[in-house]
PDB file of N, CA and C in Angstrom:
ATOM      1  N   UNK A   1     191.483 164.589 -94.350  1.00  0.00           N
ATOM      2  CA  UNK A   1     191.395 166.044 -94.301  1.00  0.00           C
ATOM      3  C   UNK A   1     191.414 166.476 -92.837  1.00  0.00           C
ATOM      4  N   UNK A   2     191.971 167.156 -92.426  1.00  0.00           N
ATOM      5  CA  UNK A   2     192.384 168.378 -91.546  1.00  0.00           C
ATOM      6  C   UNK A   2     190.846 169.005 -91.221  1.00  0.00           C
ATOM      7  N   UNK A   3     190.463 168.636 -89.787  1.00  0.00           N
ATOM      8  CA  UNK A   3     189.848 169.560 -88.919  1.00  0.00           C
ATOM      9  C   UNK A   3     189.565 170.972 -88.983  1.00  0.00           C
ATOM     10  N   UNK A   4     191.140 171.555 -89.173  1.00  0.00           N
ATOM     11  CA  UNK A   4     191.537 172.764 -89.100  1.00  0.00           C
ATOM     12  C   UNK A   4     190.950 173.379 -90.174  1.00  0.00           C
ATOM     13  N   UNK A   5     190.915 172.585 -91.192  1.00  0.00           N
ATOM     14  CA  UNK A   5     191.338 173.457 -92.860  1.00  0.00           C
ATOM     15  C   UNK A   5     189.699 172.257 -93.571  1.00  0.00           C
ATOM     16  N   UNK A   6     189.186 172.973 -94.081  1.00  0.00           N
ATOM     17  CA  UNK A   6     187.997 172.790 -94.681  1.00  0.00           C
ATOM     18  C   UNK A   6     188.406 172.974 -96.539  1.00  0.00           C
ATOM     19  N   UNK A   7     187.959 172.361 -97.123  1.00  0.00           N
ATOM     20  CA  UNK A   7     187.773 172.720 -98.790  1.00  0.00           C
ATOM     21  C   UNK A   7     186.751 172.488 -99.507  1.00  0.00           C
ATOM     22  N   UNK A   8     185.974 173.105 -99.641  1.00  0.00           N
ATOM     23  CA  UNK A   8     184.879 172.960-100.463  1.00  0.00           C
ATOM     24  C   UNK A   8     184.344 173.234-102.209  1.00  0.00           C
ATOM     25  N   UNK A   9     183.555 172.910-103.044  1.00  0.00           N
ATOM     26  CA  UNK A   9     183.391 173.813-104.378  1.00  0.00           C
ATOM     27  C   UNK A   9     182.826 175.330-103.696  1.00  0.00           C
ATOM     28  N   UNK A  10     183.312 176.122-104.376  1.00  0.00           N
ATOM     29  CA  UNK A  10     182.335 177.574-103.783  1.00  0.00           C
ATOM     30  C   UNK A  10     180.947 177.244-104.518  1.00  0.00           C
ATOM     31  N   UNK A  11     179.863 178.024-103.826  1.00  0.00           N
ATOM     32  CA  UNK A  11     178.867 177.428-104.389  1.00  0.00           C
ATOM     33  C   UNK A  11     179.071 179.415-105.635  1.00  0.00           C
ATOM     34  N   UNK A  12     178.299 178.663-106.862  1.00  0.00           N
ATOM     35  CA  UNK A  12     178.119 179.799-107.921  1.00  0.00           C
ATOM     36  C   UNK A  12     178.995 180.065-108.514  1.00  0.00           C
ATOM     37  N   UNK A  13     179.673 181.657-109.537  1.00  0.00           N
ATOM     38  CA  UNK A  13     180.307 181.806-110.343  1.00  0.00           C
ATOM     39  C   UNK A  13     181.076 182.868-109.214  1.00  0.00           C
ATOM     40  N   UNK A  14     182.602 182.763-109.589  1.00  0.00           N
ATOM     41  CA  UNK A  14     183.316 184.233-108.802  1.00  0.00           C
ATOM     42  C   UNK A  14     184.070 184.715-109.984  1.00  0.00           C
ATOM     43  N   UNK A  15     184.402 186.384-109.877  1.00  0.00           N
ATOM     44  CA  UNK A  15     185.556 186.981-110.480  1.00  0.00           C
ATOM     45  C   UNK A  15     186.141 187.493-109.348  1.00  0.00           C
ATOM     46  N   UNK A  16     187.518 188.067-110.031  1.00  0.00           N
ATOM     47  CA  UNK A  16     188.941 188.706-109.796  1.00  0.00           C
ATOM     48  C   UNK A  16     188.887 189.400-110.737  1.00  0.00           C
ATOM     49  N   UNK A  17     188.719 191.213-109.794  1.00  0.00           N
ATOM     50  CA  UNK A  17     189.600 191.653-110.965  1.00  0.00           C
ATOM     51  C   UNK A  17     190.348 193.223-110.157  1.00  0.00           C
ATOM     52  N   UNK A  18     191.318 193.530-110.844  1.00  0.00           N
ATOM     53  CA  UNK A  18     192.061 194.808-110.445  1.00  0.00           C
ATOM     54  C   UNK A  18     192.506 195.777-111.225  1.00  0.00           C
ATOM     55  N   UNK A  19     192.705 196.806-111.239  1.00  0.00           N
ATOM     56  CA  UNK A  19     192.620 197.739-111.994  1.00  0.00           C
ATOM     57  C   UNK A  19     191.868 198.191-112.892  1.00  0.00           C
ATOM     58  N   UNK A  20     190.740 197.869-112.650  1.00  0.00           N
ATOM     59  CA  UNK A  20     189.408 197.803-113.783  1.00  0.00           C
ATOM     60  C   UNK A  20     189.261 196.539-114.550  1.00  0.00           C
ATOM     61  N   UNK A  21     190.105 195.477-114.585  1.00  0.00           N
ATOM     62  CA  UNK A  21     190.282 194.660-115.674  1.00  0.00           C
ATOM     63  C   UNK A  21     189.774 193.609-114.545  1.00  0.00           C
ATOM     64  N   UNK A  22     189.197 192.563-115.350  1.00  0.00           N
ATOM     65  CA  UNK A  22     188.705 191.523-115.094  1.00  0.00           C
ATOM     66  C   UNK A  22     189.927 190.302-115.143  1.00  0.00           C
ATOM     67  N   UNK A  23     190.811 189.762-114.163  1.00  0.00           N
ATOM     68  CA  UNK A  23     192.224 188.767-114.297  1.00  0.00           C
ATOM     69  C   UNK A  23     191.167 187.645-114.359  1.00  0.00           C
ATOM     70  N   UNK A  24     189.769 187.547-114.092  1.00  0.00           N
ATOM     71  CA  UNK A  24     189.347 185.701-114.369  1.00  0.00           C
ATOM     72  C   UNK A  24     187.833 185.561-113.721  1.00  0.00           C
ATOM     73  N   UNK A  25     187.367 184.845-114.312  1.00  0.00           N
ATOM     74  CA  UNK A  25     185.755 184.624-113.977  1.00  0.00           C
ATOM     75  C   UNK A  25     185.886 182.561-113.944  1.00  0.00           C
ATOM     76  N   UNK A  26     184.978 182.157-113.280  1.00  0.00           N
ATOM     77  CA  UNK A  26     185.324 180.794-112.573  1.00  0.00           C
ATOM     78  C   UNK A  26     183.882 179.787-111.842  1.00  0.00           C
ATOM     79  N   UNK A  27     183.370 179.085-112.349  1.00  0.00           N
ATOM     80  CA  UNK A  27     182.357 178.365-111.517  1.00  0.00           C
ATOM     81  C   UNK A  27     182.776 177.432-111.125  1.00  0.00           C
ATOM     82  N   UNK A  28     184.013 177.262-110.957  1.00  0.00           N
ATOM     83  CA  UNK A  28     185.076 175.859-110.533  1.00  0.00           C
ATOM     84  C   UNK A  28     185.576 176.498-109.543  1.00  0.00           C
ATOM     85  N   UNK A  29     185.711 177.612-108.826  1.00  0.00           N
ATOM     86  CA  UNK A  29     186.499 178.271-107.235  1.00  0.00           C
ATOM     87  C   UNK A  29     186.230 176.996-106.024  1.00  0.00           C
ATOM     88  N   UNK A  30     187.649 176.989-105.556  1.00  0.00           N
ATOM     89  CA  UNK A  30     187.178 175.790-104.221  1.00  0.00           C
ATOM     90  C   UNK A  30     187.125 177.556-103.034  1.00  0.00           C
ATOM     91  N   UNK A  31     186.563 176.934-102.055  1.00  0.00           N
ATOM     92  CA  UNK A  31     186.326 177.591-100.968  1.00  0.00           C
ATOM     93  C   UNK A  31     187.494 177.216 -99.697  1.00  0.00           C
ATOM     94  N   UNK A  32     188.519 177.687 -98.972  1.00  0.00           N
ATOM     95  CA  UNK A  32     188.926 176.968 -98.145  1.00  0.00           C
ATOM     96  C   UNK A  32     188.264 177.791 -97.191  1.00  0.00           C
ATOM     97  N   UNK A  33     188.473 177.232 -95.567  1.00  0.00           N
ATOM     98  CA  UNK A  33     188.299 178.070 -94.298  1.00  0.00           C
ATOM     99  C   UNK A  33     189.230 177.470 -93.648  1.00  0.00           C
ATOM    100  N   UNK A  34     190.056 177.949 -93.077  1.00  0.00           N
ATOM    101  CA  UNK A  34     191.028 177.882 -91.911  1.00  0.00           C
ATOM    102  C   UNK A  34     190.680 178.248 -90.807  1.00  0.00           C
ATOM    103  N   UNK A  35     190.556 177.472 -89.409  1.00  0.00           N
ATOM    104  CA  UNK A  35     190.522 177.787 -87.979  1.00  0.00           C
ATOM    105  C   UNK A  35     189.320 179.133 -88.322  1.00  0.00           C
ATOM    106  N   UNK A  36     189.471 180.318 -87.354  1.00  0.00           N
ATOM    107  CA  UNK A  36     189.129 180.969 -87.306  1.00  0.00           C
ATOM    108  C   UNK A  36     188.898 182.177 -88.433  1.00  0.00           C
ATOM    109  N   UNK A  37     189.980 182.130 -89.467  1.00  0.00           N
ATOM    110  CA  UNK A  37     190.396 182.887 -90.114  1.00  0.00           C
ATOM    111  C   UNK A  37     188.936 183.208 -91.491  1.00  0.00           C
ATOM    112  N   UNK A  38     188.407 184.029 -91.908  1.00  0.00           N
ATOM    113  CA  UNK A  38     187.831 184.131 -93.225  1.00  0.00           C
ATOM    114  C   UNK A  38     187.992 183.195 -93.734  1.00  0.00           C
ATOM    115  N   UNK A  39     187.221 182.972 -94.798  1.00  0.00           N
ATOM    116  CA  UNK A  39     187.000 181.943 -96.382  1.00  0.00           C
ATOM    117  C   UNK A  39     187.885 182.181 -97.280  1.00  0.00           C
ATOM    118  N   UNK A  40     188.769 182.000 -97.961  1.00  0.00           N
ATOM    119  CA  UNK A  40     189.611 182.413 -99.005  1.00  0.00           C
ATOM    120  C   UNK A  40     188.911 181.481-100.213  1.00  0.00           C
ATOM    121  N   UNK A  41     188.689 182.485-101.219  1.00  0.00           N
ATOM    122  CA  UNK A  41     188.529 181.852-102.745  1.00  0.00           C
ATOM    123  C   UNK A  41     189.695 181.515-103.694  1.00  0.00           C
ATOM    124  N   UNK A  42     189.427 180.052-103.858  1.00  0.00           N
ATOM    125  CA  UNK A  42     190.587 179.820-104.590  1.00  0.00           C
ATOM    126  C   UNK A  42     190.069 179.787-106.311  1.00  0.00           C
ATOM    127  N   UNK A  43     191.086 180.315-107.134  1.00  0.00           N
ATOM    128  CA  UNK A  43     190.592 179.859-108.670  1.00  0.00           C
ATOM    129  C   UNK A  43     191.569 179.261-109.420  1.00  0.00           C
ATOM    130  N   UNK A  44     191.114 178.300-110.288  1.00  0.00           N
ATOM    131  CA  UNK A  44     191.740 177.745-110.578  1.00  0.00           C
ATOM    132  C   UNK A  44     192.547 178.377-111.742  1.00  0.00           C
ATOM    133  N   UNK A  45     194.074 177.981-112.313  1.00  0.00           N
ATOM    134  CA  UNK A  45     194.820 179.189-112.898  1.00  0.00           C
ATOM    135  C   UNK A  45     194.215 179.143-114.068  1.00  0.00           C
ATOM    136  N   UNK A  46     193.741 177.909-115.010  1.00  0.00           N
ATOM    137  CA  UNK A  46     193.401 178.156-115.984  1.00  0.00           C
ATOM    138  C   UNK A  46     192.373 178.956-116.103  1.00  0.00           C
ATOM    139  N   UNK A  47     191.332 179.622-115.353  1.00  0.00           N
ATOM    140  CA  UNK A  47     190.501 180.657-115.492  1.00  0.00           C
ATOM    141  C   UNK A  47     191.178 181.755-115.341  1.00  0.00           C
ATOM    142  N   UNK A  48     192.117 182.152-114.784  1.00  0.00           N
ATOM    143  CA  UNK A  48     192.924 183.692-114.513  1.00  0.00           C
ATOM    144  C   UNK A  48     193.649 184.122-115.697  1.00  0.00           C
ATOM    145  N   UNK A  49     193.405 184.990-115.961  1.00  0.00           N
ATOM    146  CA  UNK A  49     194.638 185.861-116.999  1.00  0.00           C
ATOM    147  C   UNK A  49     195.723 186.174-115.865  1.00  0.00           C
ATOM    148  N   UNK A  50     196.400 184.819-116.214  1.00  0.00           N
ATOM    149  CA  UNK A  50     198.165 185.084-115.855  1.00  0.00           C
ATOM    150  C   UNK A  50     198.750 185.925-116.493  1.00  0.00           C
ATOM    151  N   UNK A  51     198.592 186.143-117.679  1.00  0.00           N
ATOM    152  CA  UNK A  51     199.960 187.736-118.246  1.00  0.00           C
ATOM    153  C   UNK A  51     199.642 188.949-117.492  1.00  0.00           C
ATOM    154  N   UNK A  52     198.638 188.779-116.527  1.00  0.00           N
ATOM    155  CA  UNK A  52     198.416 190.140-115.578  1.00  0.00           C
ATOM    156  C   UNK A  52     199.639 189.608-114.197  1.00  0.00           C
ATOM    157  N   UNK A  53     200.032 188.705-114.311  1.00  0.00           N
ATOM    158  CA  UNK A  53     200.607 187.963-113.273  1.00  0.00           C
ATOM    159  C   UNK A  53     202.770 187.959-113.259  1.00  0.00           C
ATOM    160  N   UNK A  54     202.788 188.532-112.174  1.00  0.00           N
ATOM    161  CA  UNK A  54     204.492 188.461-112.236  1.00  0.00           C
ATOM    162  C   UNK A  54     205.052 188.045-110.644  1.00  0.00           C
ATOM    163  N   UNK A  55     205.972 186.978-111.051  1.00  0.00           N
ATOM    164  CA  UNK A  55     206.486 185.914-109.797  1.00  0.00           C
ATOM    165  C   UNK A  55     207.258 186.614-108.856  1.00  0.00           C
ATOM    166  N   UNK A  56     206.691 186.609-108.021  1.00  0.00           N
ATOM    167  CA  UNK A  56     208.074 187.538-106.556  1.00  0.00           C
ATOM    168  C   UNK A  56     208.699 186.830-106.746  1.00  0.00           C
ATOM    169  N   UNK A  57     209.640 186.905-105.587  1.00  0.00           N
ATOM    170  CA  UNK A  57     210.693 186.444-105.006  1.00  0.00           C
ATOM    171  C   UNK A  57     209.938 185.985-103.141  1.00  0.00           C
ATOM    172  N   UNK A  58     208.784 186.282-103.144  1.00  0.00           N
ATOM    173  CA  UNK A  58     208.141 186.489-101.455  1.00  0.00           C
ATOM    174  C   UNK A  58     207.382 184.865-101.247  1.00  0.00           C
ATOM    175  N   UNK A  59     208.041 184.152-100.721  1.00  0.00           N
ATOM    176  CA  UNK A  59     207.404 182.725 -99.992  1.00  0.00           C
ATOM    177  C   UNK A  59     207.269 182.876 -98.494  1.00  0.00           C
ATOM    178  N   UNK A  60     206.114 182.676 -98.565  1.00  0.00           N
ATOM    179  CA  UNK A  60     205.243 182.310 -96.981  1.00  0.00           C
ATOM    180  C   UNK A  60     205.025 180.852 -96.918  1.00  0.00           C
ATOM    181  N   UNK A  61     204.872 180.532 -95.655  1.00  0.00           N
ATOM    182  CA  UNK A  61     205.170 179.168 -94.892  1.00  0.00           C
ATOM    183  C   UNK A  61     203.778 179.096 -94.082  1.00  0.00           C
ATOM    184  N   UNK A  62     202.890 178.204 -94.369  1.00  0.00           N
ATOM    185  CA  UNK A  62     201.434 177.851 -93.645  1.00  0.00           C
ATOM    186  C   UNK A  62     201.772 176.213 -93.137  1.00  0.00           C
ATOM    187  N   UNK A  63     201.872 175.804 -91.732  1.00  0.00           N
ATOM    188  CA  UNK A  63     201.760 174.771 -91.461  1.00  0.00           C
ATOM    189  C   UNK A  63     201.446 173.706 -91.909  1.00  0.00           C
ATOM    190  N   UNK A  64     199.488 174.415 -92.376  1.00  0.00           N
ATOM    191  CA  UNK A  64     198.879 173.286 -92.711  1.00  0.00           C
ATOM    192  C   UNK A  64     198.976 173.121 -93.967  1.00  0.00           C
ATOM    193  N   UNK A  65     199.283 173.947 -94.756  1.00  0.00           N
ATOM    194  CA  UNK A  65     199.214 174.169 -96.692  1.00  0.00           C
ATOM    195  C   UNK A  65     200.049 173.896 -97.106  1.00  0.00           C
ATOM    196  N   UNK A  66     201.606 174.446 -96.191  1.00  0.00           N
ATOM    197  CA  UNK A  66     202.802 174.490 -97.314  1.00  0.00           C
ATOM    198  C   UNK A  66     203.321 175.642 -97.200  1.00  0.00           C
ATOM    199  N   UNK A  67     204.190 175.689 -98.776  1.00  0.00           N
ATOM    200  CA  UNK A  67     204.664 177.151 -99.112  1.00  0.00           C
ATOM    201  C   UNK A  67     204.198 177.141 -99.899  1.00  0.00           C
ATOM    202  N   UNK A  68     204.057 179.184 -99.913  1.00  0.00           N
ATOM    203  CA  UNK A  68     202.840 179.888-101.130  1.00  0.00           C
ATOM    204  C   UNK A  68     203.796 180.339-101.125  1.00  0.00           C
ATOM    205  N   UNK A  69     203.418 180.475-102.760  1.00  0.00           N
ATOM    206  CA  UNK A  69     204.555 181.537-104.044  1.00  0.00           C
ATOM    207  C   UNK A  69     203.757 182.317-104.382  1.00  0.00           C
ATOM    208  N   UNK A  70     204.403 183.867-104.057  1.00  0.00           N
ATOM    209  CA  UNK A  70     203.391 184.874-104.226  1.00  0.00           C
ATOM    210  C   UNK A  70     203.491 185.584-105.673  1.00  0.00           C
ATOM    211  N   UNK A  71     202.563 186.081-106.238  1.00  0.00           N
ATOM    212  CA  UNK A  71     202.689 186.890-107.465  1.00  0.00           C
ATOM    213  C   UNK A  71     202.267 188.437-106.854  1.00  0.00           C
ATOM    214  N   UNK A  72     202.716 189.717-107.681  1.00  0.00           N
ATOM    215  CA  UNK A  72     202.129 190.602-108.167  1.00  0.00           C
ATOM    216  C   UNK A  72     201.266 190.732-109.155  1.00  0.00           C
ATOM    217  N   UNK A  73     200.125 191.432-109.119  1.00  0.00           N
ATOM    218  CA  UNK A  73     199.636 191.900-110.305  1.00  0.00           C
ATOM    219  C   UNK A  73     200.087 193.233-111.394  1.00  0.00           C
ATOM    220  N   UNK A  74     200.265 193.230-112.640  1.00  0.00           N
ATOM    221  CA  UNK A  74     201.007 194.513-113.221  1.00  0.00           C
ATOM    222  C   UNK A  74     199.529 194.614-113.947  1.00  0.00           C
ATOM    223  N   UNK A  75     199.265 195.903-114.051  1.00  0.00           N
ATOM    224  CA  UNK A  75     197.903 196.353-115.003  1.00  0.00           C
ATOM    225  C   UNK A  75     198.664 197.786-115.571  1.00  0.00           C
ATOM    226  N   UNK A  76     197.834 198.162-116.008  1.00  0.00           N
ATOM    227  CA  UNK A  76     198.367 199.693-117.414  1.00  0.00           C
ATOM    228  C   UNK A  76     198.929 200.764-116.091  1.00  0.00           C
ATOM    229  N   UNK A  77     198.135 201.018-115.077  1.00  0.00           N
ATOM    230  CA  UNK A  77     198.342 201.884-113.893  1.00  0.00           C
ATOM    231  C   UNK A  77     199.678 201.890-113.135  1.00  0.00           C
ATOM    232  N   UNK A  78     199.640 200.505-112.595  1.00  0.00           N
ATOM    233  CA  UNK A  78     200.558 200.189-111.716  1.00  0.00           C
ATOM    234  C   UNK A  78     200.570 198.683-111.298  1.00  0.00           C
ATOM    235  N   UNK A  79     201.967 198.320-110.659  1.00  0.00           N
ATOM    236  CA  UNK A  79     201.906 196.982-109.523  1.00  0.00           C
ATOM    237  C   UNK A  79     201.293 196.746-108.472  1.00  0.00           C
ATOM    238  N   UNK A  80     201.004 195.932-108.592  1.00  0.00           N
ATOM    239  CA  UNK A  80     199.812 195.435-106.519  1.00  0.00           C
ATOM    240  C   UNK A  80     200.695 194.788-106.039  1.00  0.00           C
ATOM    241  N   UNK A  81     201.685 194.864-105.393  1.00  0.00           N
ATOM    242  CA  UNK A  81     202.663 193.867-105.049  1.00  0.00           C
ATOM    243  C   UNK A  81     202.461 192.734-104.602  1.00  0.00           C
ATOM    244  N   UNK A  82     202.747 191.436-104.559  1.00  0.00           N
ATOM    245  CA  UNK A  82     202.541 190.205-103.983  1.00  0.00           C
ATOM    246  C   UNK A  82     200.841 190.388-103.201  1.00  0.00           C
ATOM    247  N   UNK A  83     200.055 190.346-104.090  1.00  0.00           N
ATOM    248  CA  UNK A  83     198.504 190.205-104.204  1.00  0.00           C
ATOM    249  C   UNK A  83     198.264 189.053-104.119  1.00  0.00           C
ATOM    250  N   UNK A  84     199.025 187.945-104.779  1.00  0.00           N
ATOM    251  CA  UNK A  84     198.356 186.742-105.148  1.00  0.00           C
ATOM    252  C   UNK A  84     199.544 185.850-104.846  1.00  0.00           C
ATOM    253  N   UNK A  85     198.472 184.425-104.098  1.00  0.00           N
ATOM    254  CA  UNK A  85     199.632 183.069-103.834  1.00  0.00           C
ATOM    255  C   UNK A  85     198.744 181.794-104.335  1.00  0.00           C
ATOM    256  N   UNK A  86     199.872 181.220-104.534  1.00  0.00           N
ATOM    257  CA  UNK A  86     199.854 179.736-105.175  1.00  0.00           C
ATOM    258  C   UNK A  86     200.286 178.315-104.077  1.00  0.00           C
ATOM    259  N   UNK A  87     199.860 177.711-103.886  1.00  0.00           N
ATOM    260  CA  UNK A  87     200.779 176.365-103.065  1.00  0.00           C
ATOM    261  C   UNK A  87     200.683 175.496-103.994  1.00  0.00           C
ATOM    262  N   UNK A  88     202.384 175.577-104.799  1.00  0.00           N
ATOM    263  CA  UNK A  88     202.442 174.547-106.059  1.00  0.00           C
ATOM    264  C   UNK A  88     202.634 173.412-105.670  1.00  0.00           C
ATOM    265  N   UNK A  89     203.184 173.077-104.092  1.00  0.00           N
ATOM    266  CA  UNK A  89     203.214 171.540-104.013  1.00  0.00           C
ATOM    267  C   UNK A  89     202.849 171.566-102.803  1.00  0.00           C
ATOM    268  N   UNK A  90     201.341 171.966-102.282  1.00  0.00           N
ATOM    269  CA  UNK A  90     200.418 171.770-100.513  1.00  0.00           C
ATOM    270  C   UNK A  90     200.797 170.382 -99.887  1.00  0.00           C
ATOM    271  N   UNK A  91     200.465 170.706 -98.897  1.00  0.00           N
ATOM    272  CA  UNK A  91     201.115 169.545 -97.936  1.00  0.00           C
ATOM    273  C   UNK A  91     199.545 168.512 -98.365  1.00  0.00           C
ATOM    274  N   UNK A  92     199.318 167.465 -97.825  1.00  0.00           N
ATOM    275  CA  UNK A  92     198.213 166.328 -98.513  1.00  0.00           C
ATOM    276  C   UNK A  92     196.397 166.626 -98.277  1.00  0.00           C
ATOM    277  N   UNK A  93     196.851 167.717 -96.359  1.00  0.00           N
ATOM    278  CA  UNK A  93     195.367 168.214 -96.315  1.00  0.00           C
ATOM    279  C   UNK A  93     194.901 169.002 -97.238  1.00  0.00           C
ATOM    280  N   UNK A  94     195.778 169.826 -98.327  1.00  0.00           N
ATOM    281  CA  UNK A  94     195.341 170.845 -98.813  1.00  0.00           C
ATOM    282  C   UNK A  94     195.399 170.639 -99.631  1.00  0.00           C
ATOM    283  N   UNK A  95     195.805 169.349-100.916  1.00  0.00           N
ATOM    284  CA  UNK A  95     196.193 169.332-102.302  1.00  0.00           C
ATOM    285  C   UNK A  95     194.962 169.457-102.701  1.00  0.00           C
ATOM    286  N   UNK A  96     194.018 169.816-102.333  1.00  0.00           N
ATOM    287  CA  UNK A  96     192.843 170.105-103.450  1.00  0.00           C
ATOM    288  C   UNK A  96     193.117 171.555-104.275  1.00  0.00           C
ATOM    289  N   UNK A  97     194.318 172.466-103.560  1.00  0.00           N
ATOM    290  CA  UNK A  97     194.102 173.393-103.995  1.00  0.00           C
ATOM    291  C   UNK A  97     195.272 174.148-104.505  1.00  0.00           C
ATOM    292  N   UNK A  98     195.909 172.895-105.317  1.00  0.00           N
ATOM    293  CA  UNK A  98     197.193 172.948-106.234  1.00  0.00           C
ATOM    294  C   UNK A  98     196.742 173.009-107.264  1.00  0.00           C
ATOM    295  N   UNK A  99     197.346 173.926-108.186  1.00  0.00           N
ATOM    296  CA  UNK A  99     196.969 174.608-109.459  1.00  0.00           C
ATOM    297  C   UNK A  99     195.870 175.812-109.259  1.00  0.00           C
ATOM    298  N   UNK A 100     195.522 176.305-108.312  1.00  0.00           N
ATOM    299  CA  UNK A 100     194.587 177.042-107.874  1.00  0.00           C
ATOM    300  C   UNK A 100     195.330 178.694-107.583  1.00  0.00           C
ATOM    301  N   UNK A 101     195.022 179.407-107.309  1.00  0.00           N
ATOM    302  CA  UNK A 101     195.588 180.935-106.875  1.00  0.00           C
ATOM    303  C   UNK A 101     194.122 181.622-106.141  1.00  0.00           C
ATOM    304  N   UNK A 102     194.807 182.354-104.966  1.00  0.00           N
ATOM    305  CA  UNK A 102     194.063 183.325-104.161  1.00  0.00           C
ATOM    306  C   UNK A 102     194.567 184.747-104.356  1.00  0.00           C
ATOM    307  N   UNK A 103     193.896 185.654-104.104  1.00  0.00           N
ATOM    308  CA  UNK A 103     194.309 187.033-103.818  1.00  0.00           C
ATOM    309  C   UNK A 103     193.921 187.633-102.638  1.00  0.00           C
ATOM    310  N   UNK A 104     194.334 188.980-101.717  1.00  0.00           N
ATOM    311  CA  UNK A 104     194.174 188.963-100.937  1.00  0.00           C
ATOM    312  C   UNK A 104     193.405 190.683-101.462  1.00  0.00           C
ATOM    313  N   UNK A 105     192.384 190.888-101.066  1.00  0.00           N
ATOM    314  CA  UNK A 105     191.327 191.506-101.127  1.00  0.00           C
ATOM    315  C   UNK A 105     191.740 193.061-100.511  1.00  0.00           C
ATOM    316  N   UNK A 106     191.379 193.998-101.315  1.00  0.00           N
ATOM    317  CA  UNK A 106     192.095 195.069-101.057  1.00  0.00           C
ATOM    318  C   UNK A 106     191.477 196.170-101.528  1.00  0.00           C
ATOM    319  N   UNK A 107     191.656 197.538-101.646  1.00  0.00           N
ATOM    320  CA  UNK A 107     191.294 198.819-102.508  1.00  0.00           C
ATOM    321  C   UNK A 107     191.524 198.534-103.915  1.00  0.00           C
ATOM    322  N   UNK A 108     192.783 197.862-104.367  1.00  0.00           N
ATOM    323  CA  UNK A 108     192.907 197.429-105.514  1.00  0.00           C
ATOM    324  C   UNK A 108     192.634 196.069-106.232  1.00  0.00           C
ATOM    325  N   UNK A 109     191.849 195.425-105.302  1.00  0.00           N
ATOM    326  CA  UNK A 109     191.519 193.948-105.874  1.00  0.00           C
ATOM    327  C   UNK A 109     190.606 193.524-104.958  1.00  0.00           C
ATOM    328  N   UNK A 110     189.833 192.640-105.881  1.00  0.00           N
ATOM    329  CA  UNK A 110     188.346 192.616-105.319  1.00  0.00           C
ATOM    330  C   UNK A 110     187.896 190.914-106.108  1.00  0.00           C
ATOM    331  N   UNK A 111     187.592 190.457-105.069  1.00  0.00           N
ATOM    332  CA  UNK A 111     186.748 189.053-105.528  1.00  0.00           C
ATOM    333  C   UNK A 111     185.521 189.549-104.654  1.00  0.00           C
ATOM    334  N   UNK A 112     185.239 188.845-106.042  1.00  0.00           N
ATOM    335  CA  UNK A 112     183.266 189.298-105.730  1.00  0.00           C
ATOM    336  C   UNK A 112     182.544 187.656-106.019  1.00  0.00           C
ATOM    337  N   UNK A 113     181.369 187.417-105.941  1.00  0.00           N
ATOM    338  CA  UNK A 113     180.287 186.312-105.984  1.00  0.00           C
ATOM    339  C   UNK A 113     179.394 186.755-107.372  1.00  0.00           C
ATOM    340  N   UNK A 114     179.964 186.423-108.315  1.00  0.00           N
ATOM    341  CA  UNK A 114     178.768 187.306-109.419  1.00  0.00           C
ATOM    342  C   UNK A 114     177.177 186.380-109.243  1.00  0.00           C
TER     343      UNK A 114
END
């Protein structure tokens, strides 16, 4: 493991949710930290309501991770555009956190610590 890039269990239970709706509740979230950067919560997909979930076309490139495949969220309201990424095949420091999804925290989406 990578210096840089930390992975841990989060400690406790987390949700995701946006548009009022709850996309997933989880006592299995890994924790990463990167360099300087915030904690990102990862969950694993089988806790997320994926049919809230629709595949861009938008890949980002992280040194240490890989490439993330980003999703939108669609709820009754509206789209969150590319809210949420995946690294379906992380480079070896990070495979703890394949099959996993993050979101990026916003007015319209919110991970909380229940």
């Amino acid at each position: 493991m990578s210096q840089y890039i930390t992975i841990r269990k989060a400690p406790g239970k987390w949700s995701v949710r946006a548009g009022g709706a709850v996309l997933g509740e989880t006592s299995n979230a890994l924790e990463l930290s990167e360099g300087d950067l915030p904690p990102v919560i990862y969950f694993p997909r089988e806790d997320i309501a994926t049919a809230f979930l629709d595949a861009s076309d938008k890949v980002t490139h992280c040194p240490h991770k890989g490439d993330a495949r980003h999703f939108s969220i669609v709820t009754k309201s509206k789209t969150i555009q590319d809210c949420a990424w995946s690294y379906e095949d992380p480079k070896e420091e990070a495979a703890r956190i394949k099959g996993h999804l993050a979101f990026y925290i916003s007015a319209d989406v919110a991970v909380e610590q229940l």
